[in-house]
PDB file of N, CA and C in Angstrom:
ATOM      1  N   UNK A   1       0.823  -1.192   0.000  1.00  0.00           N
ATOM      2  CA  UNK A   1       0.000   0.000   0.000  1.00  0.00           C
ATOM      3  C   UNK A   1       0.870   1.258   0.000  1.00  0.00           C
ATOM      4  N   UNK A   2       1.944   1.077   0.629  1.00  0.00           N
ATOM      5  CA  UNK A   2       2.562   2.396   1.079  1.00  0.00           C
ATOM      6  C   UNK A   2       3.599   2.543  -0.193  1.00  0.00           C
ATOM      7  N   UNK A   3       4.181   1.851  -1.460  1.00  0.00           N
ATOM      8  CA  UNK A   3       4.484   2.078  -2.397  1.00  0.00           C
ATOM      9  C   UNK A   3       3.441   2.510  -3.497  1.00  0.00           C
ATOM     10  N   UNK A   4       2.396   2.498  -3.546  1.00  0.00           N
ATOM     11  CA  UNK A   4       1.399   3.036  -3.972  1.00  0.00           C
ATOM     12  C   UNK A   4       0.907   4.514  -3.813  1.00  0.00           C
ATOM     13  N   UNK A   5       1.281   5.003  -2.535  1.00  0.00           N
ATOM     14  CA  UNK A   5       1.232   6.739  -2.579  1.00  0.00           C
ATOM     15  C   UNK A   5       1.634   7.357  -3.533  1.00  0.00           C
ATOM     16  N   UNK A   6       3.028   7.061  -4.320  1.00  0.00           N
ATOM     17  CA  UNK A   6       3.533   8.325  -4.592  1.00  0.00           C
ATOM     18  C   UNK A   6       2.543   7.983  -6.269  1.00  0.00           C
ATOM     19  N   UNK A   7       1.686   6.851  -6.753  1.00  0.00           N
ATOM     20  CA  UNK A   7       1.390   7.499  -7.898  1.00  0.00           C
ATOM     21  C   UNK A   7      -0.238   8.423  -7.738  1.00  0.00           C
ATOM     22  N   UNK A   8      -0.460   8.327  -6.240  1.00  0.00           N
ATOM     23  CA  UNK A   8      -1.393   9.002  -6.060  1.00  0.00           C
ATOM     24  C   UNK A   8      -1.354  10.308  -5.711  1.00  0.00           C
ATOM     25  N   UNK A   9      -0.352  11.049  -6.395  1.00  0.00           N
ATOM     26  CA  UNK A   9       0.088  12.118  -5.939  1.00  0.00           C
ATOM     27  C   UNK A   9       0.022  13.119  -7.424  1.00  0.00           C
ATOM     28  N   UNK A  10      -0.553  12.589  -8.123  1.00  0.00           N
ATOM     29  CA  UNK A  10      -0.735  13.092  -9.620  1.00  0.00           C
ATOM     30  C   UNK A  10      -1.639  14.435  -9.632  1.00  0.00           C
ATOM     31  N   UNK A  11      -2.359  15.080 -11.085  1.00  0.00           N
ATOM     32  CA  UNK A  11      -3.005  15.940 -11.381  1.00  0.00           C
ATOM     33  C   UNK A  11      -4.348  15.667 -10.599  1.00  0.00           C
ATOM     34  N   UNK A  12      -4.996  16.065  -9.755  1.00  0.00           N
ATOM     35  CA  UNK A  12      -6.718  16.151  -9.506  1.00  0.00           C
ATOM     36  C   UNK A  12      -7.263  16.754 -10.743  1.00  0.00           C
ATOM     37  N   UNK A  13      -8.278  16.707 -11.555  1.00  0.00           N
ATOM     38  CA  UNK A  13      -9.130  17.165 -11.991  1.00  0.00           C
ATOM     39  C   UNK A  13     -10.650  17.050 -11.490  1.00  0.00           C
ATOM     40  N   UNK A  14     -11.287  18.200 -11.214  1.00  0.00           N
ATOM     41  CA  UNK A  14     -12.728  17.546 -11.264  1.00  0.00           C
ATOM     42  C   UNK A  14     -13.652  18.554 -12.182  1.00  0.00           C
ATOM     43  N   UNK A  15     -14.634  18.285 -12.227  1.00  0.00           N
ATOM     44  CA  UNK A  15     -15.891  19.486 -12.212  1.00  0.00           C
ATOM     45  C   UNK A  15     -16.589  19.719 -11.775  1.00  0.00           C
ATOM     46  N   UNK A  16     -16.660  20.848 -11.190  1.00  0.00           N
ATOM     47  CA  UNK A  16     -17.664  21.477 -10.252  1.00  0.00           C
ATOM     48  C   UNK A  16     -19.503  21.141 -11.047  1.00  0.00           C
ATOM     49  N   UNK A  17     -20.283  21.116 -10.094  1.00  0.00           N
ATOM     50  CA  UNK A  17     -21.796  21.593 -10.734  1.00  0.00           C
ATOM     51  C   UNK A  17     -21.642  22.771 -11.570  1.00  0.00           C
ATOM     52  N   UNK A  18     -22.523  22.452 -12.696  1.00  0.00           N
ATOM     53  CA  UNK A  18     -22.797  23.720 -13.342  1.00  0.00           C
ATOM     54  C   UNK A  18     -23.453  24.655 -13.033  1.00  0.00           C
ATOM     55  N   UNK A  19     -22.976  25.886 -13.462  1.00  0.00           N
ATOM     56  CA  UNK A  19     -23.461  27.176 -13.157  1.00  0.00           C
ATOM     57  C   UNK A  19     -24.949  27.104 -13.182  1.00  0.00           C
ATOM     58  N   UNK A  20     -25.586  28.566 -12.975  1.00  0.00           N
ATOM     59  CA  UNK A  20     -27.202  28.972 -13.828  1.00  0.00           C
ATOM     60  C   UNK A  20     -26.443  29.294 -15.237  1.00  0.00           C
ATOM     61  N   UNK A  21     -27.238  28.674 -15.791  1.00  0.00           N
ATOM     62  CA  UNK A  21     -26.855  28.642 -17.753  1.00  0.00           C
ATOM     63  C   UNK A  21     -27.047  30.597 -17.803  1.00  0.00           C
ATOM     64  N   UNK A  22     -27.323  31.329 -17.822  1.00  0.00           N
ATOM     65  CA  UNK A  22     -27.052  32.655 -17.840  1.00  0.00           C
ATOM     66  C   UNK A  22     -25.070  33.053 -17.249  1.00  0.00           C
ATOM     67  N   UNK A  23     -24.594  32.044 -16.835  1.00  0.00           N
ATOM     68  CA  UNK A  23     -23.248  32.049 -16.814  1.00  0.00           C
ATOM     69  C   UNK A  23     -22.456  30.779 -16.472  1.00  0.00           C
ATOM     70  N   UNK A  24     -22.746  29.886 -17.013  1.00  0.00           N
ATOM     71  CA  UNK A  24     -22.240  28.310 -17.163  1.00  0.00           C
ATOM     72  C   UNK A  24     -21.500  28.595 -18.472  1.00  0.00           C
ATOM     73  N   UNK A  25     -20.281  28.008 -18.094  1.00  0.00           N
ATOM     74  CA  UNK A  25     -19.380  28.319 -19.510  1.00  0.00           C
ATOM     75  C   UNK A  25     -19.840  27.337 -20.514  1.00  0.00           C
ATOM     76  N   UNK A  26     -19.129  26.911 -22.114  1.00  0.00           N
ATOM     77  CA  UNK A  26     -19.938  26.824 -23.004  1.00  0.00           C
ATOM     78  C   UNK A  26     -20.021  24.980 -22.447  1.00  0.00           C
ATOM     79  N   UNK A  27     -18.753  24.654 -21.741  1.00  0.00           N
ATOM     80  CA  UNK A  27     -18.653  22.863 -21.496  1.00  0.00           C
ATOM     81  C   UNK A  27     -19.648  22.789 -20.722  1.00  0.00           C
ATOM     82  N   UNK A  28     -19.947  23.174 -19.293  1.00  0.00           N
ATOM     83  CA  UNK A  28     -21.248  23.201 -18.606  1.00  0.00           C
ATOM     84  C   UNK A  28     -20.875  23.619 -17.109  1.00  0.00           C
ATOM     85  N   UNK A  29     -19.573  23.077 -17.022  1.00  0.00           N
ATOM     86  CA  UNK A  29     -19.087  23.252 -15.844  1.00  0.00           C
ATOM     87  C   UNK A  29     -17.922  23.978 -15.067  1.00  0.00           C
ATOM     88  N   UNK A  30     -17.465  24.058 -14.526  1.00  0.00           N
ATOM     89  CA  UNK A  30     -16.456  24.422 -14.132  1.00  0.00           C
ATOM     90  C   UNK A  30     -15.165  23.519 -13.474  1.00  0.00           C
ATOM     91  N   UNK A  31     -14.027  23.610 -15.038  1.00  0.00           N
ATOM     92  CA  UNK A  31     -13.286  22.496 -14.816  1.00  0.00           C
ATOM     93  C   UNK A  31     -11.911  23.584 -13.748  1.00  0.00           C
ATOM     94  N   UNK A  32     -11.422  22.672 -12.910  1.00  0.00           N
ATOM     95  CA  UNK A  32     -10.396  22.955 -11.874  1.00  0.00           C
ATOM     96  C   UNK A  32      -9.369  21.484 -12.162  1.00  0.00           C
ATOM     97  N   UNK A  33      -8.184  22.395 -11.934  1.00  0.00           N
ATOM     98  CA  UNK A  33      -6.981  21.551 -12.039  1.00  0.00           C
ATOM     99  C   UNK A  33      -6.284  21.967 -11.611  1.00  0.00           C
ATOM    100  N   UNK A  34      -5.554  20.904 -10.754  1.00  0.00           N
ATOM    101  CA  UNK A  34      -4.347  21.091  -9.957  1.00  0.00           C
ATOM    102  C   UNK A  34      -3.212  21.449 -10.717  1.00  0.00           C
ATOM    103  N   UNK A  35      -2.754  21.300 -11.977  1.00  0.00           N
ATOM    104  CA  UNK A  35      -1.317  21.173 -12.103  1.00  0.00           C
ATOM    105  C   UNK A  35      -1.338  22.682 -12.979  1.00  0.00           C
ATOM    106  N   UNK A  36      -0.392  23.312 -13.149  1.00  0.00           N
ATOM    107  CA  UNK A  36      -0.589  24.456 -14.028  1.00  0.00           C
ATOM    108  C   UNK A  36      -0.199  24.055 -15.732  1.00  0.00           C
ATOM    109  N   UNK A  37      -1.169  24.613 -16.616  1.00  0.00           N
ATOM    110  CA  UNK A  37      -0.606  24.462 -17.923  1.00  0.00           C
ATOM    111  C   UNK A  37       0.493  25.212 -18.203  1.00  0.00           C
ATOM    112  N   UNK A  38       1.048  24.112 -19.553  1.00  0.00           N
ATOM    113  CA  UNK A  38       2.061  24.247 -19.969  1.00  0.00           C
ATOM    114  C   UNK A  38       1.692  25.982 -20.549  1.00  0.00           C
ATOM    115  N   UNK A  39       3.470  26.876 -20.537  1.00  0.00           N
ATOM    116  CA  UNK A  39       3.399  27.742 -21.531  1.00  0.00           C
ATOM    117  C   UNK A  39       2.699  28.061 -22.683  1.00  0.00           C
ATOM    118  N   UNK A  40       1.819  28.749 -23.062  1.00  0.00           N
ATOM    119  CA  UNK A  40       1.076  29.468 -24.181  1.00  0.00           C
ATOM    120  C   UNK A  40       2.405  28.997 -25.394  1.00  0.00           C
ATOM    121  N   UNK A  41       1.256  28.249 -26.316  1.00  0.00           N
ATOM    122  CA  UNK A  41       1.697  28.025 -27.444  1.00  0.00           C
ATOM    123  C   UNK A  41       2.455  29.487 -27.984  1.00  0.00           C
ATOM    124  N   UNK A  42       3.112  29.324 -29.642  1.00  0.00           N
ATOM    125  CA  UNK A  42       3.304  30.646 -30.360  1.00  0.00           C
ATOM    126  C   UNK A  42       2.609  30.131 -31.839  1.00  0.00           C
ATOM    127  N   UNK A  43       1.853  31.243 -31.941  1.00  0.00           N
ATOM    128  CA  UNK A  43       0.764  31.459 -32.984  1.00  0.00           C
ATOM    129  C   UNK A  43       0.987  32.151 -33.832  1.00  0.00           C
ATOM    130  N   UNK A  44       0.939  31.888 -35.480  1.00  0.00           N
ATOM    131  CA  UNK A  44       1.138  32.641 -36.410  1.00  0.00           C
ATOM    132  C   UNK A  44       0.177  33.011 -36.783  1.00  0.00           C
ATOM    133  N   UNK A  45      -0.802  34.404 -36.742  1.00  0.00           N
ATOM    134  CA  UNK A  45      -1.827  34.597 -37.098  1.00  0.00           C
ATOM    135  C   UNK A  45      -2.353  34.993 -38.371  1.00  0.00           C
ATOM    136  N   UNK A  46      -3.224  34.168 -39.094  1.00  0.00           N
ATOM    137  CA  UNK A  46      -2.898  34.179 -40.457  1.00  0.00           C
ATOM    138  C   UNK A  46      -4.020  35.306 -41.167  1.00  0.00           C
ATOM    139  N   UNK A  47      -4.175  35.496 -42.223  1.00  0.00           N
ATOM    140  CA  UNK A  47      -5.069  36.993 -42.585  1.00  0.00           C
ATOM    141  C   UNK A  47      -6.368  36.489 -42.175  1.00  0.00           C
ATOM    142  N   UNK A  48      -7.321  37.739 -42.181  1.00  0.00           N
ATOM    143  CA  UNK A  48      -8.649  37.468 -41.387  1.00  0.00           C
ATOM    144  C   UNK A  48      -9.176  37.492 -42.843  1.00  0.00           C
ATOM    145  N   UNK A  49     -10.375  36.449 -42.539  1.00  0.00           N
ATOM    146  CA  UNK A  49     -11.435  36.587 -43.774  1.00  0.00           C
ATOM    147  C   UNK A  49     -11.863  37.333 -44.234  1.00  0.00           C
ATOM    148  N   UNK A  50     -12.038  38.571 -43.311  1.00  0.00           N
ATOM    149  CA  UNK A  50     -12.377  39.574 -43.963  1.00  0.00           C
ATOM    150  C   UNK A  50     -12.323  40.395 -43.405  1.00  0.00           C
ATOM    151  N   UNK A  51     -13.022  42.081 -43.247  1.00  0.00           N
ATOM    152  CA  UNK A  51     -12.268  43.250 -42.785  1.00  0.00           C
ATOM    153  C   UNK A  51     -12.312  43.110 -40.874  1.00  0.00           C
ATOM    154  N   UNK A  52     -11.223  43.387 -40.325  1.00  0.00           N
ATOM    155  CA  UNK A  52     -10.753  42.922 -39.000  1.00  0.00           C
ATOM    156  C   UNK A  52     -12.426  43.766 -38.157  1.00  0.00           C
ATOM    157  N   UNK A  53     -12.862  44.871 -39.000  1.00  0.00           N
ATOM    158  CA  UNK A  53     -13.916  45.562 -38.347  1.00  0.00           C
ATOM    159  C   UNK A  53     -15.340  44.571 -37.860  1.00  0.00           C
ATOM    160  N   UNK A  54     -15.000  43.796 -38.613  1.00  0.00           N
ATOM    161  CA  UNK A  54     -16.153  42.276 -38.513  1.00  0.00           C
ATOM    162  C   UNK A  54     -14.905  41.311 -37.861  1.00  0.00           C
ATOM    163  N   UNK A  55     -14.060  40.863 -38.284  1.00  0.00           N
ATOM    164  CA  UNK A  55     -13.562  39.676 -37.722  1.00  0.00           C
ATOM    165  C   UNK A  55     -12.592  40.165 -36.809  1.00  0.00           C
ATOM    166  N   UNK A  56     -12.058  39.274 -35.552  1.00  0.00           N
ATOM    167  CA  UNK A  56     -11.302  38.931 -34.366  1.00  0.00           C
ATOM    168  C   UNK A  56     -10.438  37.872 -34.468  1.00  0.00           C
ATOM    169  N   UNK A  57      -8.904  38.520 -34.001  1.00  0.00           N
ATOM    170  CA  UNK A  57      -8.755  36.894 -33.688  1.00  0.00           C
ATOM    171  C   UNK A  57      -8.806  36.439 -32.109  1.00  0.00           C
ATOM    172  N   UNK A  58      -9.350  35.393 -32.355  1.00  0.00           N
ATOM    173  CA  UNK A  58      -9.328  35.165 -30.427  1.00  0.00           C
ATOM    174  C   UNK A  58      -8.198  33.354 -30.202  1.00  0.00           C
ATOM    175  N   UNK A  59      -7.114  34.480 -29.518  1.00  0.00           N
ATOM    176  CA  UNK A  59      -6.193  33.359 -29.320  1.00  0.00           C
ATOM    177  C   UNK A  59      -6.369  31.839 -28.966  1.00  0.00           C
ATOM    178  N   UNK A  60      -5.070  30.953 -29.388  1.00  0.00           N
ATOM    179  CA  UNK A  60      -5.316  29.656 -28.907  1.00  0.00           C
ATOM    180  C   UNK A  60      -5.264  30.015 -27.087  1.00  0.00           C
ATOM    181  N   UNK A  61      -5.762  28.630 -26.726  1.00  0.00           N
ATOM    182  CA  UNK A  61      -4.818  28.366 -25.124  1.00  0.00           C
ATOM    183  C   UNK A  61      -5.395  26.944 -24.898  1.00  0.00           C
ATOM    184  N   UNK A  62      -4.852  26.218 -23.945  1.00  0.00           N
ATOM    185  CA  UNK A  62      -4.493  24.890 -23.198  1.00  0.00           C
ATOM    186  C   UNK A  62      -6.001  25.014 -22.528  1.00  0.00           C
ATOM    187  N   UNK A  63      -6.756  23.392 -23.274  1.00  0.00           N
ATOM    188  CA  UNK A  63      -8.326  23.156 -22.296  1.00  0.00           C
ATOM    189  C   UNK A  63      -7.454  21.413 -21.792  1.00  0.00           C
ATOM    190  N   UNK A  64      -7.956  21.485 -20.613  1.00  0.00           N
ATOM    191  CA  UNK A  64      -7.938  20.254 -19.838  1.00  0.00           C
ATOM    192  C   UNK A  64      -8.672  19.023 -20.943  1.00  0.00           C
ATOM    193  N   UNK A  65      -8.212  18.006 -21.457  1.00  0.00           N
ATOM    194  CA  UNK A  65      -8.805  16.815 -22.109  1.00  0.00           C
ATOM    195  C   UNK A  65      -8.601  15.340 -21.328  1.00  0.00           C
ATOM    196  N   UNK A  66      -8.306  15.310 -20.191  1.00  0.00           N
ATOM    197  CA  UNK A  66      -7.671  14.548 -19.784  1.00  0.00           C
ATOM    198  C   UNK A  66      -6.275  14.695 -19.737  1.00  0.00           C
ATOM    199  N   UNK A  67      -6.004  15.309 -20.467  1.00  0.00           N
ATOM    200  CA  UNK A  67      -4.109  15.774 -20.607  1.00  0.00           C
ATOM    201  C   UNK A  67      -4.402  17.025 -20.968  1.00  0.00           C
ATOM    202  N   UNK A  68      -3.838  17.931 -20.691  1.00  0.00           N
ATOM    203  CA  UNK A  68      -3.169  19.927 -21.647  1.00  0.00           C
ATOM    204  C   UNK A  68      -3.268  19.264 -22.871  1.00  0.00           C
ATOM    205  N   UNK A  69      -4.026  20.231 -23.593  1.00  0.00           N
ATOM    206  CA  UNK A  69      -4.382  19.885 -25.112  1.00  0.00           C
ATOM    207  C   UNK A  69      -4.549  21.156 -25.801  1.00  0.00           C
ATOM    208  N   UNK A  70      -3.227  21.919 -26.699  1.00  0.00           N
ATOM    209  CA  UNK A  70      -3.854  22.863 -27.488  1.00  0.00           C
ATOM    210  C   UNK A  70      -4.656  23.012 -28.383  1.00  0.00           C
ATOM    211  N   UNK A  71      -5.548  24.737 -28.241  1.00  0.00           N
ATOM    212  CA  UNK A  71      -6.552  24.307 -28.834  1.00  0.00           C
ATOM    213  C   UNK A  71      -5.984  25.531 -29.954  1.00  0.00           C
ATOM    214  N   UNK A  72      -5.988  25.833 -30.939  1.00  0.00           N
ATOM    215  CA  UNK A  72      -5.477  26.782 -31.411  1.00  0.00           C
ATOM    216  C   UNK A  72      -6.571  28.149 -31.577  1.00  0.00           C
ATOM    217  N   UNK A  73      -6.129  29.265 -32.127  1.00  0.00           N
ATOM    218  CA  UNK A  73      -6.771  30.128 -32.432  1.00  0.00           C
ATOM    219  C   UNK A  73      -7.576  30.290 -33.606  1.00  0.00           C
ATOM    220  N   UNK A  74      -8.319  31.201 -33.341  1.00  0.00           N
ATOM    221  CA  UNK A  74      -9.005  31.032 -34.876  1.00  0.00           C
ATOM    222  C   UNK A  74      -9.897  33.192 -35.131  1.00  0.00           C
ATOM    223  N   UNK A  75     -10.261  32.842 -36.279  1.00  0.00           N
ATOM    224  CA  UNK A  75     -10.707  34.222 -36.365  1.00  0.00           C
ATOM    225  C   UNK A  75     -12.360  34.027 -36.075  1.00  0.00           C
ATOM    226  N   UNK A  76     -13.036  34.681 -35.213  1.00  0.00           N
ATOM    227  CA  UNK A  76     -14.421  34.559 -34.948  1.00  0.00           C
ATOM    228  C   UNK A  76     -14.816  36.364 -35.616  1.00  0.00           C
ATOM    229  N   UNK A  77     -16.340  36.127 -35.869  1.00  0.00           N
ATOM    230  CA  UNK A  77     -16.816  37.239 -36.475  1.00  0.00           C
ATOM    231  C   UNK A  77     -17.850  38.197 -34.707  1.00  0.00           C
ATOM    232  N   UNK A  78     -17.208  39.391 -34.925  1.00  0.00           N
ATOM    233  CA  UNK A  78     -17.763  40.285 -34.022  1.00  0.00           C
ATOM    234  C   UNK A  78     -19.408  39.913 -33.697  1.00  0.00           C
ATOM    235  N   UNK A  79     -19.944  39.831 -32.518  1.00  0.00           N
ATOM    236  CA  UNK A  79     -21.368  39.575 -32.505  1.00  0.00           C
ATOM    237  C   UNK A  79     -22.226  41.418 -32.824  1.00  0.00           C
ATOM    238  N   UNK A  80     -21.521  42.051 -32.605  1.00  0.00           N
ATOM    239  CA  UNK A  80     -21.759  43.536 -32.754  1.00  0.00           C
ATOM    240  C   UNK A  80     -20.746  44.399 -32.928  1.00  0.00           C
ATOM    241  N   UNK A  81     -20.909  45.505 -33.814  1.00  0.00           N
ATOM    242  CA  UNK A  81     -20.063  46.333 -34.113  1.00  0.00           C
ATOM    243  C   UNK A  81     -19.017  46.796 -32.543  1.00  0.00           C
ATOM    244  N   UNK A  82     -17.813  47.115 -33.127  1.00  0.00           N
ATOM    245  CA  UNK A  82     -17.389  47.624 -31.759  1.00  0.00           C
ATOM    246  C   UNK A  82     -17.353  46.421 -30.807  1.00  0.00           C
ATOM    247  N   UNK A  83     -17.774  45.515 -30.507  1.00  0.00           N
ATOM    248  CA  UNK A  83     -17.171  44.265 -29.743  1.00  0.00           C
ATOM    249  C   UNK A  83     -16.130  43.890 -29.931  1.00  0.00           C
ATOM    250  N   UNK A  84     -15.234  43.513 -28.285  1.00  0.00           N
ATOM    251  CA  UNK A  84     -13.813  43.075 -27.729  1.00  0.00           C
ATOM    252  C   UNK A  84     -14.230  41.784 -27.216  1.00  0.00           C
ATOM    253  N   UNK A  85     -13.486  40.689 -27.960  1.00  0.00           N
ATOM    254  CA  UNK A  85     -12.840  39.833 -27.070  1.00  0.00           C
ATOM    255  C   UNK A  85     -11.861  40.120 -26.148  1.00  0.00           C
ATOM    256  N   UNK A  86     -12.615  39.074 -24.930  1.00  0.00           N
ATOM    257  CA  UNK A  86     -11.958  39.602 -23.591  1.00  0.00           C
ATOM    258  C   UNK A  86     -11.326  37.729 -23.588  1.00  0.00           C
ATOM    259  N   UNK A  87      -9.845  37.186 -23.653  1.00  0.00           N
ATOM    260  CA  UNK A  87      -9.564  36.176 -23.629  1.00  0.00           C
ATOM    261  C   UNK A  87     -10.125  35.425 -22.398  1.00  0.00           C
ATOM    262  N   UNK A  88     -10.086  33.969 -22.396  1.00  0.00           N
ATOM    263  CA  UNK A  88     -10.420  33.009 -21.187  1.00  0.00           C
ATOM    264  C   UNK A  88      -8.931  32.703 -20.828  1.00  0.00           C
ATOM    265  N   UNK A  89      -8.873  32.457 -19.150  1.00  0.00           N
ATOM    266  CA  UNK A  89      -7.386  32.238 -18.876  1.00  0.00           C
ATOM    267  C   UNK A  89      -7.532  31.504 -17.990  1.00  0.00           C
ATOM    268  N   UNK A  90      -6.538  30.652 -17.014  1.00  0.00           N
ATOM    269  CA  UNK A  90      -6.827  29.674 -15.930  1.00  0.00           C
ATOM    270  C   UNK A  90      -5.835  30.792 -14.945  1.00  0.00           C
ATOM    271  N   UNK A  91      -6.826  30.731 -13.831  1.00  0.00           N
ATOM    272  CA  UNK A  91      -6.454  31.624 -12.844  1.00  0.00           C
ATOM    273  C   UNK A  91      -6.406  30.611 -11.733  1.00  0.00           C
ATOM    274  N   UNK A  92      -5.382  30.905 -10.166  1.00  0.00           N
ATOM    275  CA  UNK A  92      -5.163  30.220  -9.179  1.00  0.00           C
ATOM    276  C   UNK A  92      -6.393  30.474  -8.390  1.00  0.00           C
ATOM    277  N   UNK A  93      -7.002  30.007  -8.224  1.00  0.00           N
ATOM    278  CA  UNK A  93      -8.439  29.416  -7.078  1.00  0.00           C
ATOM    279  C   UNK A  93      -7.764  28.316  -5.734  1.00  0.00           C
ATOM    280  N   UNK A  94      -6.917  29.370  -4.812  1.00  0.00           N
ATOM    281  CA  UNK A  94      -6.385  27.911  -3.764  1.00  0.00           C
ATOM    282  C   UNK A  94      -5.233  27.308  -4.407  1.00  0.00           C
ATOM    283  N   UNK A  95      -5.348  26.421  -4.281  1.00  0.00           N
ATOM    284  CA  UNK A  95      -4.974  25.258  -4.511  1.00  0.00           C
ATOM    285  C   UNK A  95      -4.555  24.688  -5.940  1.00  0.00           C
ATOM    286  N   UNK A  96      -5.669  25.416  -6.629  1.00  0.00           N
ATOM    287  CA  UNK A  96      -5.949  24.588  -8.152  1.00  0.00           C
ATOM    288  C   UNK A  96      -6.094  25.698  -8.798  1.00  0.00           C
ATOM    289  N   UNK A  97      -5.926  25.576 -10.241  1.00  0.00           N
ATOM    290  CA  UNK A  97      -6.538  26.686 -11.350  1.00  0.00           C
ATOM    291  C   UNK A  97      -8.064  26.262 -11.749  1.00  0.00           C
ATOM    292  N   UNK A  98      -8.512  27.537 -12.350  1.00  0.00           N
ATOM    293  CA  UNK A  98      -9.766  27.376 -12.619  1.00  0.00           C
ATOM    294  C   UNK A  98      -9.939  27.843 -13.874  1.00  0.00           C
ATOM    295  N   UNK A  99     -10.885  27.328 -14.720  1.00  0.00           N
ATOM    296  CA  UNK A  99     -10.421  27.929 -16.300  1.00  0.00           C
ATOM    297  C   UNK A  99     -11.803  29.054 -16.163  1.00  0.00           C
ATOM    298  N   UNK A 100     -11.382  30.189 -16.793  1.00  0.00           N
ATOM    299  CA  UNK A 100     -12.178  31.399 -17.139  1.00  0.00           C
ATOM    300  C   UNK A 100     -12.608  31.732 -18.264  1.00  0.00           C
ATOM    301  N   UNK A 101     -13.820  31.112 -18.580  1.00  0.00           N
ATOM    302  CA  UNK A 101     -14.527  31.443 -20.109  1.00  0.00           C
ATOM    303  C   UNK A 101     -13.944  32.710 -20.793  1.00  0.00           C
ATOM    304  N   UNK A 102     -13.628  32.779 -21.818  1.00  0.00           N
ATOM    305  CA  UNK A 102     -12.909  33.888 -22.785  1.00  0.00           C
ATOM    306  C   UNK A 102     -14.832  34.505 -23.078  1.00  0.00           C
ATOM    307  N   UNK A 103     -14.581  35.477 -23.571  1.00  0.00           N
ATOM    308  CA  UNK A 103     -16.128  36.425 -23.673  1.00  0.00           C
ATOM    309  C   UNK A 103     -16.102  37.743 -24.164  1.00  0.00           C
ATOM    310  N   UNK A 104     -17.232  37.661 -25.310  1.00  0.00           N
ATOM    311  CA  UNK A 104     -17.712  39.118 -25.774  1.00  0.00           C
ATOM    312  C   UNK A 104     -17.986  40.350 -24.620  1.00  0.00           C
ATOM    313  N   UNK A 105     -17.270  41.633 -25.011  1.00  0.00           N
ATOM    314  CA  UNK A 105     -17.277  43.062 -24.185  1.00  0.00           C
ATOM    315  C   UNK A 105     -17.671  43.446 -25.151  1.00  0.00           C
TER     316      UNK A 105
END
């Protein structure tokens, strides 16, 4: 038993209950993880489809899959004129990080 600790000493993941859907991120829940992700990829951002006044790019970053899994970036179209993407980031909560839905301003 007591050689058995140290592989229990790995990443926790869980998920919390989901939010009220008026702010439940888009997975449902709220994923927390112990270990911190790896460094932010480097992204070559390639031309936008069309004029940047309509399109965004909203960066890659690292979603929990069972393992750090990049997800890359991509160009999304403004939901309204004058709208900012505000990125999603994993912030320290304690113990663990917590991932922070990226979101229209």
């Amino acid at each position: 038993m007591a050689a058995a600790l140290p592989l229990l000493a790995g990443c926790l993941v869980y998920e919390r209950p989901p939010a009220p859907a008026a702010t439940a991120p888009a997975g449902g829940g709220t994923v927390v993880v112990e270990e911190n992700p790896p460094p932010p990829e480097t992204e070559v951002v390639p031309p936008p489809p069309g004029p940047v006044t309509v399109w965004v790019w909203v960066p890659g970053a690292w979603e929990w899959r069972g393992r750090w899994t990049w997800v890359p970036g991509r160009w999304q179209m403004r939901p309204h004129p004058g709208a900012v993407w505000v990125p999603g980031g994993w912030v320290q909560h304690g113990h663990a990080r917590v991932w922070v839905e990226g979101h229209w301003r």
